[in-house]
PDB file of N, CA and C in Angstrom:
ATOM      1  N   UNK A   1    -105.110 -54.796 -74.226  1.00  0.00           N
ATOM      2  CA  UNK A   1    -105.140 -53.361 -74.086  1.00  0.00           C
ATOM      3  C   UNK A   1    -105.192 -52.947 -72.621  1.00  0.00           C
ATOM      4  N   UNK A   2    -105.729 -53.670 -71.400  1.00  0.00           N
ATOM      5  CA  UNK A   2    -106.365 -53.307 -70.582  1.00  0.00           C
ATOM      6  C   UNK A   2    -104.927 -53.125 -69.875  1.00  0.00           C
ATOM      7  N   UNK A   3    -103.659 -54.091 -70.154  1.00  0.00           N
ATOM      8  CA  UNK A   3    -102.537 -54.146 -69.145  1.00  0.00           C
ATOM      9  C   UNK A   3    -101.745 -53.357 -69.355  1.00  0.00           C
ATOM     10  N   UNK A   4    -101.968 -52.565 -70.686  1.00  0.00           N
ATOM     11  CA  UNK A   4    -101.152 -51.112 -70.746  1.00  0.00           C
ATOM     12  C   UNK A   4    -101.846 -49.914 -70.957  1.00  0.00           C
ATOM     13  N   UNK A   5    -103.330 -50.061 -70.063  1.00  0.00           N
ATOM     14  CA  UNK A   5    -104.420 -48.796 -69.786  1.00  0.00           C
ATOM     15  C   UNK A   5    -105.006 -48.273 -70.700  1.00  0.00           C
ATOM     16  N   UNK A   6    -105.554 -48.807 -71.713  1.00  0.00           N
ATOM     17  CA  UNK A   6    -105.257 -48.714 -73.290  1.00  0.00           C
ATOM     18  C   UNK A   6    -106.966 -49.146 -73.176  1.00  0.00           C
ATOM     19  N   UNK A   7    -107.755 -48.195 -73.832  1.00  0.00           N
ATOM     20  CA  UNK A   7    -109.498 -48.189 -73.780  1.00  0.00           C
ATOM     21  C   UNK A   7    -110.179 -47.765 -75.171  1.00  0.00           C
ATOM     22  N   UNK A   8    -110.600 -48.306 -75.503  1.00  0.00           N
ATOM     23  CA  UNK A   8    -111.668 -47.960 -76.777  1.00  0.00           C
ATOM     24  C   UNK A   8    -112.871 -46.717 -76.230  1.00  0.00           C
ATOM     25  N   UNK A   9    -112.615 -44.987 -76.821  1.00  0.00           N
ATOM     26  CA  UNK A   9    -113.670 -44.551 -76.645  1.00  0.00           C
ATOM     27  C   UNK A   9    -114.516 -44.208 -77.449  1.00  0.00           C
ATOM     28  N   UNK A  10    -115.608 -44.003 -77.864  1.00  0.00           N
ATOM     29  CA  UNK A  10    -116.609 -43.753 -78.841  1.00  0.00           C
ATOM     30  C   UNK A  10    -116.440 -41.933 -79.205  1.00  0.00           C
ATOM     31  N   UNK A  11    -115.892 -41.868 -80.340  1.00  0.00           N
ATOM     32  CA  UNK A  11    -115.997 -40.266 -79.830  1.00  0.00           C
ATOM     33  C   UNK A  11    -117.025 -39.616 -81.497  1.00  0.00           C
ATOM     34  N   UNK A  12    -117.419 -40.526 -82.143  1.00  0.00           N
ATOM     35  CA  UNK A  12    -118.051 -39.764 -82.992  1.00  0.00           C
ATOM     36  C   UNK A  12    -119.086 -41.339 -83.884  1.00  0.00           C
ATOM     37  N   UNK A  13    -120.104 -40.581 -84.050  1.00  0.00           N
ATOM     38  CA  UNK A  13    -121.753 -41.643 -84.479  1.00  0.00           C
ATOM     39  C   UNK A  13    -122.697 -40.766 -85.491  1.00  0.00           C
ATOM     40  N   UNK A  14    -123.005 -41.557 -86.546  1.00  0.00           N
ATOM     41  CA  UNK A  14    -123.596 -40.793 -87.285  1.00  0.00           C
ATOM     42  C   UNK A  14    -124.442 -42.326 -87.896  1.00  0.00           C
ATOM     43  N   UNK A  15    -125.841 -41.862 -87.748  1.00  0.00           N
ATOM     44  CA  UNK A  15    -126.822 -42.379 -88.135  1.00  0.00           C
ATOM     45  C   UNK A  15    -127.705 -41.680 -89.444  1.00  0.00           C
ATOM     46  N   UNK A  16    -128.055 -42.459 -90.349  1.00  0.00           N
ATOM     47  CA  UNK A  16    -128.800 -41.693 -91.659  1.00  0.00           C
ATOM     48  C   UNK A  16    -130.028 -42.681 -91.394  1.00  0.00           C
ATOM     49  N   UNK A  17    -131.357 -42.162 -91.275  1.00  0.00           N
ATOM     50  CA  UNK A  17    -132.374 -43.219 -91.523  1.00  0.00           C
ATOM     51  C   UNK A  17    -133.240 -42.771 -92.777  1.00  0.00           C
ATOM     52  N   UNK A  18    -132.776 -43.461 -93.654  1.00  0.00           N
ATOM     53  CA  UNK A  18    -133.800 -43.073 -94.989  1.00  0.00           C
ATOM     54  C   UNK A  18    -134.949 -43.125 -94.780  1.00  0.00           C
ATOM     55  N   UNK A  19    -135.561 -44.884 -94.226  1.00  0.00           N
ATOM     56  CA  UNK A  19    -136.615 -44.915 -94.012  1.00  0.00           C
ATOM     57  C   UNK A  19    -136.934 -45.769 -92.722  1.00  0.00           C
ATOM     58  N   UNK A  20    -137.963 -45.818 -91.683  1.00  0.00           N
ATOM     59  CA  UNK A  20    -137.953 -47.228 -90.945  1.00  0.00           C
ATOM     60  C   UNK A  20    -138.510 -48.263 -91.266  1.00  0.00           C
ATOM     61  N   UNK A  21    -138.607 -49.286 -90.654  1.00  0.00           N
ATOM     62  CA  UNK A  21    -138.995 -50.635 -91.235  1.00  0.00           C
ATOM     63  C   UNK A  21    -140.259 -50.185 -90.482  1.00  0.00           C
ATOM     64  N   UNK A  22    -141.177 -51.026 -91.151  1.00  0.00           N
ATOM     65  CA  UNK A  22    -142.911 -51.284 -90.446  1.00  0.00           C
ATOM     66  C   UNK A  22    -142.538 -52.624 -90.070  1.00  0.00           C
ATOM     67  N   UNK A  23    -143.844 -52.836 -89.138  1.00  0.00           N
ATOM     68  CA  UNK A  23    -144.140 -54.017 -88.308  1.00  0.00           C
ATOM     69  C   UNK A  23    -144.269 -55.135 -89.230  1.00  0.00           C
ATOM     70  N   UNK A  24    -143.415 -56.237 -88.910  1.00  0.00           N
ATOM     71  CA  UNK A  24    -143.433 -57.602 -90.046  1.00  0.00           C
ATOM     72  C   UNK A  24    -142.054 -57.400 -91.046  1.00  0.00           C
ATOM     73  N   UNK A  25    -141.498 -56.178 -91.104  1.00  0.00           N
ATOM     74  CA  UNK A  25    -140.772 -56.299 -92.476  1.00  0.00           C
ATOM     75  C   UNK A  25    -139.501 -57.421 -91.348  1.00  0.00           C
ATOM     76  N   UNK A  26    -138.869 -58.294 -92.562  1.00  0.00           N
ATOM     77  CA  UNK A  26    -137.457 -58.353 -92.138  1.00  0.00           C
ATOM     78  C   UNK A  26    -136.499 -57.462 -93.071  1.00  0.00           C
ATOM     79  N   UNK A  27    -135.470 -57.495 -92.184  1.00  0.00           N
ATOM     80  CA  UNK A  27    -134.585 -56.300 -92.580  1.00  0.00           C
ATOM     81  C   UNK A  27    -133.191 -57.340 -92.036  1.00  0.00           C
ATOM     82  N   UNK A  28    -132.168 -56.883 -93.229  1.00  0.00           N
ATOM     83  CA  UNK A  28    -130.351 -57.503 -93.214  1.00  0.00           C
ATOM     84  C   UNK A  28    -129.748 -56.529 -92.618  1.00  0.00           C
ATOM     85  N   UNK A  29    -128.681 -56.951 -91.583  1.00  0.00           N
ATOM     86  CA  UNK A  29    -127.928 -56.236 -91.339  1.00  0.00           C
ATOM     87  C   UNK A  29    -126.427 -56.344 -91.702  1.00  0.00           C
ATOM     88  N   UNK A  30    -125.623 -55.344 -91.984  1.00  0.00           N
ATOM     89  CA  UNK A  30    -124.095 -55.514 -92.538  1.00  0.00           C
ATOM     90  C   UNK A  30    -123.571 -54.450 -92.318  1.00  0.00           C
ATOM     91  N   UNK A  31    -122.335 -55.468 -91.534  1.00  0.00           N
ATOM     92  CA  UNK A  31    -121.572 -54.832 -90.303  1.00  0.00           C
ATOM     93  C   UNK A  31    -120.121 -54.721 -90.651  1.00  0.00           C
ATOM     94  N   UNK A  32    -119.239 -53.990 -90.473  1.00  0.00           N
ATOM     95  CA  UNK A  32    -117.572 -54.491 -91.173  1.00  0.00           C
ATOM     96  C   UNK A  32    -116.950 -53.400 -90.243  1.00  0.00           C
ATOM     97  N   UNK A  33    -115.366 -53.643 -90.286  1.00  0.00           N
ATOM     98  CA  UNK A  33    -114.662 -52.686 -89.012  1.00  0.00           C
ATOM     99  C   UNK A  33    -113.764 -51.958 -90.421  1.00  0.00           C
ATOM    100  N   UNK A  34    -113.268 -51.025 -90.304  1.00  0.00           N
ATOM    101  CA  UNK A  34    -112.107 -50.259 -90.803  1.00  0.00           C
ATOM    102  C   UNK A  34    -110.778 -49.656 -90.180  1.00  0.00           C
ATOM    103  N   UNK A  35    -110.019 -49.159 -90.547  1.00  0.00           N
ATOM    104  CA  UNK A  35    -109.078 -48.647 -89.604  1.00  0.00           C
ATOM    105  C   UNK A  35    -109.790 -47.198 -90.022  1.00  0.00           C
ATOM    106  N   UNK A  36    -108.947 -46.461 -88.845  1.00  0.00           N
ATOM    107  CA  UNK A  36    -109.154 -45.233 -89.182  1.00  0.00           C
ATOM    108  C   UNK A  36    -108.355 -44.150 -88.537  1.00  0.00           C
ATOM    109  N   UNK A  37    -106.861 -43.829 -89.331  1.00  0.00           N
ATOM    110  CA  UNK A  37    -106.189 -42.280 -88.689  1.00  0.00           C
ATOM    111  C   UNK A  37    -105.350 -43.913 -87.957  1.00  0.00           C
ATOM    112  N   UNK A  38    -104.346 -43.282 -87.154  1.00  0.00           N
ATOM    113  CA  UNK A  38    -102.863 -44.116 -86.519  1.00  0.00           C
ATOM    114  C   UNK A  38    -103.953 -45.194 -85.773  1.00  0.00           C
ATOM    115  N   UNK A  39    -104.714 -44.468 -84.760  1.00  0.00           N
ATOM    116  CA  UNK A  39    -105.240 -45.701 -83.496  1.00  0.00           C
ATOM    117  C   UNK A  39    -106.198 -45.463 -83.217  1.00  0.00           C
ATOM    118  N   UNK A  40    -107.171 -45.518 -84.771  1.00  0.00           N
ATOM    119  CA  UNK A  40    -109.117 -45.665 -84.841  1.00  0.00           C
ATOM    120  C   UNK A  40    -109.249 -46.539 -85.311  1.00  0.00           C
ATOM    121  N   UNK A  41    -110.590 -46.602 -85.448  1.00  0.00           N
ATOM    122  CA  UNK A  41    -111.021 -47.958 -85.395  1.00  0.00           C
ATOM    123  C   UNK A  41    -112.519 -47.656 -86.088  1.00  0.00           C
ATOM    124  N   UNK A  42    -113.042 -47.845 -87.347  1.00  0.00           N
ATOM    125  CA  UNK A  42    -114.702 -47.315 -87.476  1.00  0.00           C
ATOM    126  C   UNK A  42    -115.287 -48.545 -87.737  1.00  0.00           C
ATOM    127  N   UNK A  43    -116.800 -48.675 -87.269  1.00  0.00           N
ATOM    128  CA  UNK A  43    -117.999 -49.673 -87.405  1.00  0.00           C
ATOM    129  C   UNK A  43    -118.910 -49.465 -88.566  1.00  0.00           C
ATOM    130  N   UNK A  44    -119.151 -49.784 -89.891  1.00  0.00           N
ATOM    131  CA  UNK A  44    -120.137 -49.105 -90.344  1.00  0.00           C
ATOM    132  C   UNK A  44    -121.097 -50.601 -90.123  1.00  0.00           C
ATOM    133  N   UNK A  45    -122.812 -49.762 -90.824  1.00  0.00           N
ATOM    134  CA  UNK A  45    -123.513 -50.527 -90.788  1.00  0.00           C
ATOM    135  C   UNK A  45    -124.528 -49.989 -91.901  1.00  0.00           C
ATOM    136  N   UNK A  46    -124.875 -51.246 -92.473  1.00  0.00           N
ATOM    137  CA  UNK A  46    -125.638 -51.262 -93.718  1.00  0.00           C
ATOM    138  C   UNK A  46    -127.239 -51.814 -93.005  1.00  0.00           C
ATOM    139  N   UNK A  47    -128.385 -50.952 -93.046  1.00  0.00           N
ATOM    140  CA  UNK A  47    -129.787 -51.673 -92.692  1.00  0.00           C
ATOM    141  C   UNK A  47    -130.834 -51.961 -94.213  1.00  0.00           C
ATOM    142  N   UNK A  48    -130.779 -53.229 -94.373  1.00  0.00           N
ATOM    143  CA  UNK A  48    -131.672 -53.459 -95.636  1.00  0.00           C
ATOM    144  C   UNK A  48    -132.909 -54.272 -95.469  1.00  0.00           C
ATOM    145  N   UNK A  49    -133.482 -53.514 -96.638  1.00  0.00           N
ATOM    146  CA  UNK A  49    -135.502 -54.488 -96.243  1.00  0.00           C
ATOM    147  C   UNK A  49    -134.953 -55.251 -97.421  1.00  0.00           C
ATOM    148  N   UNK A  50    -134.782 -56.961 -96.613  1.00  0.00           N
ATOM    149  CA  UNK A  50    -134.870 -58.123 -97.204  1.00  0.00           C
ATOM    150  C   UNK A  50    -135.674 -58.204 -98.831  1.00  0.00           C
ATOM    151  N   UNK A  51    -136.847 -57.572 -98.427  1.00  0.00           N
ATOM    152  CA  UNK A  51    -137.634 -57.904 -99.384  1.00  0.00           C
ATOM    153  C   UNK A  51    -137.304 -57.532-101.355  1.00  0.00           C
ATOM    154  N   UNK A  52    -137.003 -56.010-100.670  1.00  0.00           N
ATOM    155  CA  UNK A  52    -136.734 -54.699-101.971  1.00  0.00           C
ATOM    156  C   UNK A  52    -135.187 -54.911-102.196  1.00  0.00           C
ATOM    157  N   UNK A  53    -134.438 -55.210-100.571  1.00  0.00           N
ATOM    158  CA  UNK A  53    -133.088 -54.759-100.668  1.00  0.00           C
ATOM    159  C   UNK A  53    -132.731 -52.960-100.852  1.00  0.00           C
ATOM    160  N   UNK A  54    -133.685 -52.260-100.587  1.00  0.00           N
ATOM    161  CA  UNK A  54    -133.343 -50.727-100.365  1.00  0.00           C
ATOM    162  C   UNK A  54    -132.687 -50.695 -98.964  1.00  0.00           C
ATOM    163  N   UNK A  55    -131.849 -49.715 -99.143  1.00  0.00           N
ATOM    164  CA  UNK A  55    -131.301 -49.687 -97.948  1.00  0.00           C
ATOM    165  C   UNK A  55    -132.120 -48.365 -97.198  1.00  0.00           C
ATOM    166  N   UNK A  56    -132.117 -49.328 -95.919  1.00  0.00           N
ATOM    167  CA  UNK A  56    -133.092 -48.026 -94.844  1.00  0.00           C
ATOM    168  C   UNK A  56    -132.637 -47.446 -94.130  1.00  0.00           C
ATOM    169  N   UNK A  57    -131.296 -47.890 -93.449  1.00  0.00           N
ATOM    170  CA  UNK A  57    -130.021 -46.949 -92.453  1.00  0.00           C
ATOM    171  C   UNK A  57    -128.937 -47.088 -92.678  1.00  0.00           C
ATOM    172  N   UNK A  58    -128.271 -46.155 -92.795  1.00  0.00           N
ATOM    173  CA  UNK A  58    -126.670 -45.916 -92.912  1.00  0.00           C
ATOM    174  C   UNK A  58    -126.293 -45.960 -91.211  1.00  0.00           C
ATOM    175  N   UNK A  59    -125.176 -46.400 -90.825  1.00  0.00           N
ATOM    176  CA  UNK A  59    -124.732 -45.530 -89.853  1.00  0.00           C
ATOM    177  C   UNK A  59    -123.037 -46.170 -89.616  1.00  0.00           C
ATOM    178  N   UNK A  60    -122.418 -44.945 -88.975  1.00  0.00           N
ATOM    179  CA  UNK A  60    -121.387 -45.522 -88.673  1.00  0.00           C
ATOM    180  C   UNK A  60    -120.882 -44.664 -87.329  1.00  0.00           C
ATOM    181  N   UNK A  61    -119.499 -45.432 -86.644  1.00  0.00           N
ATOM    182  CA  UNK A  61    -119.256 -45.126 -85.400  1.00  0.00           C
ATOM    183  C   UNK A  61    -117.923 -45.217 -85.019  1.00  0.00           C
ATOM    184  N   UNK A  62    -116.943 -44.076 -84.851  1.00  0.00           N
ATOM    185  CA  UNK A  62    -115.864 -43.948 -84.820  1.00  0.00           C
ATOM    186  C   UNK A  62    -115.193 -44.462 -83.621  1.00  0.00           C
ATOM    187  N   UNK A  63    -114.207 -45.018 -83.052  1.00  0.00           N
ATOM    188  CA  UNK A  63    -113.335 -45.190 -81.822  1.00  0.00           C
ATOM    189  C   UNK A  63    -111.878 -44.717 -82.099  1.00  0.00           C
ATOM    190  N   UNK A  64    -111.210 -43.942 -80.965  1.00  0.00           N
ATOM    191  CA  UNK A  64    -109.798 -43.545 -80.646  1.00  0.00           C
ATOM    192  C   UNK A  64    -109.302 -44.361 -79.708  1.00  0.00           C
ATOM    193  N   UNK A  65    -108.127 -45.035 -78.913  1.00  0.00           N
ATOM    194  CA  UNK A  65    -108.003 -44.916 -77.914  1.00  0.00           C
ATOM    195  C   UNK A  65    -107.539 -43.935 -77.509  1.00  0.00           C
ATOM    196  N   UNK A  66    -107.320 -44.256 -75.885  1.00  0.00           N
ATOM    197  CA  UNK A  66    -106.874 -42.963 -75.069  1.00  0.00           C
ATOM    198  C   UNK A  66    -106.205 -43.794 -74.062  1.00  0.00           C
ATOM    199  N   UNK A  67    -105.232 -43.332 -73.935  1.00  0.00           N
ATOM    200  CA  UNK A  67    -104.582 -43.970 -72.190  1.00  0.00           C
ATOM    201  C   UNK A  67    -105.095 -43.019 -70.747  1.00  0.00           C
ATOM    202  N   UNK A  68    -104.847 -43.956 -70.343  1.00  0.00           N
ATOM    203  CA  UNK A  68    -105.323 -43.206 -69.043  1.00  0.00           C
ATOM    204  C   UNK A  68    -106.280 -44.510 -68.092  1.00  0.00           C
ATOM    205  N   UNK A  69    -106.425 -44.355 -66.719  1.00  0.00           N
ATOM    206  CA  UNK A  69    -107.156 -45.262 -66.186  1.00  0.00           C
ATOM    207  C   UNK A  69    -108.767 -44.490 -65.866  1.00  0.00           C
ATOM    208  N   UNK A  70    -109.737 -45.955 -65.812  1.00  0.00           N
ATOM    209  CA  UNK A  70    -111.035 -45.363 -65.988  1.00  0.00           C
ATOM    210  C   UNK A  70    -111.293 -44.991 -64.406  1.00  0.00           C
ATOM    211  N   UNK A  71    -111.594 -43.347 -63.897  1.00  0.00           N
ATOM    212  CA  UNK A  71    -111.650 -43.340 -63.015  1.00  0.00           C
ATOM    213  C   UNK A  71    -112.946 -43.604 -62.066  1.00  0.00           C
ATOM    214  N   UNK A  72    -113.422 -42.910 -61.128  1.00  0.00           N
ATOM    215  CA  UNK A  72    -114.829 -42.877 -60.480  1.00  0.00           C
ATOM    216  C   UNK A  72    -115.688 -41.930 -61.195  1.00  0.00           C
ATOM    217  N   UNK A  73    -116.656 -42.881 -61.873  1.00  0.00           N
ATOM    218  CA  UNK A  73    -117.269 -41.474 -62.701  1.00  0.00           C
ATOM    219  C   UNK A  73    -118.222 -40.697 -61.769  1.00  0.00           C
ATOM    220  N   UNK A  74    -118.365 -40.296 -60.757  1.00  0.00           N
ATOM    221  CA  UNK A  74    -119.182 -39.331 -59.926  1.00  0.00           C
ATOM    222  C   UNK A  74    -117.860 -38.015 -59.306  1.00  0.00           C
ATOM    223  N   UNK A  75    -116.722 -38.718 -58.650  1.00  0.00           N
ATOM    224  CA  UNK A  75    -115.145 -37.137 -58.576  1.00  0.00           C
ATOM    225  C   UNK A  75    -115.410 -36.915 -59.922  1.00  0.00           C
ATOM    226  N   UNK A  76    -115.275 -37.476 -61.322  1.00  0.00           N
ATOM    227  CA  UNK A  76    -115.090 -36.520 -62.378  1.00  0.00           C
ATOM    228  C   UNK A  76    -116.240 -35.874 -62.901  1.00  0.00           C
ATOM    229  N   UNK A  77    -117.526 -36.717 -62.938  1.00  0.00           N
ATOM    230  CA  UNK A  77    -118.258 -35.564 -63.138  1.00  0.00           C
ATOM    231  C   UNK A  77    -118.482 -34.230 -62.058  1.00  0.00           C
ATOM    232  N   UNK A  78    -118.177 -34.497 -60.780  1.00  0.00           N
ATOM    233  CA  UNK A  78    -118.257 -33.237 -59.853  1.00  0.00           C
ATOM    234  C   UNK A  78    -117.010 -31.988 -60.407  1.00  0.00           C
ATOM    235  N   UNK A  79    -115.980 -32.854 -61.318  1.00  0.00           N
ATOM    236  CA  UNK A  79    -114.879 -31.788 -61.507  1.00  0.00           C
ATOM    237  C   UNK A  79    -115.025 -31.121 -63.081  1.00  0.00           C
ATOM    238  N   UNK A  80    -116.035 -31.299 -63.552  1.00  0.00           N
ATOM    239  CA  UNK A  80    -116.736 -30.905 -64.594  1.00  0.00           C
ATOM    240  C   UNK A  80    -116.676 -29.542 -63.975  1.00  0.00           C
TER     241      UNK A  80
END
């Protein structure tokens, strides 16, 4: 990707926490990629207490690319 300027950006995250884990629990994690739309890309993630197997977090996390080169991030934030 990098030799035709071609970048993974994060442009959308959504976390659900049913519940958190307490101190000691173990907890599974499950992870898988999807496509998503022409040139996305989504992460979900499954958080489970080992013990019950309830699930305690949802979350997932979208990527687009974008072309373009990564510039100096201090000129662009000043051109904010």
């Amino acid at each position: 990707m990098s030799k035709r300027n071609l970048f993974w950006v994060v442009t959308k995250m959504q976390v659900l926490v049913d519940r958190y884990p307490t101190w000691g629990d173990v907890v599974q994690v499950d992870t898988w990629v999807a496509a998503s739309g022409k040139n996305g890309m989504r992460r979900d993630w499954l958080i489970r207490d080992c013990k019950t197997g309830e699930i305690l977090t949802r979350a997932s996390r979208l990527f687009d690319t974008d072309i373009g080169k990564i510039g100096d991030i201090s000129v662009n934030i000043w051109a904010i």
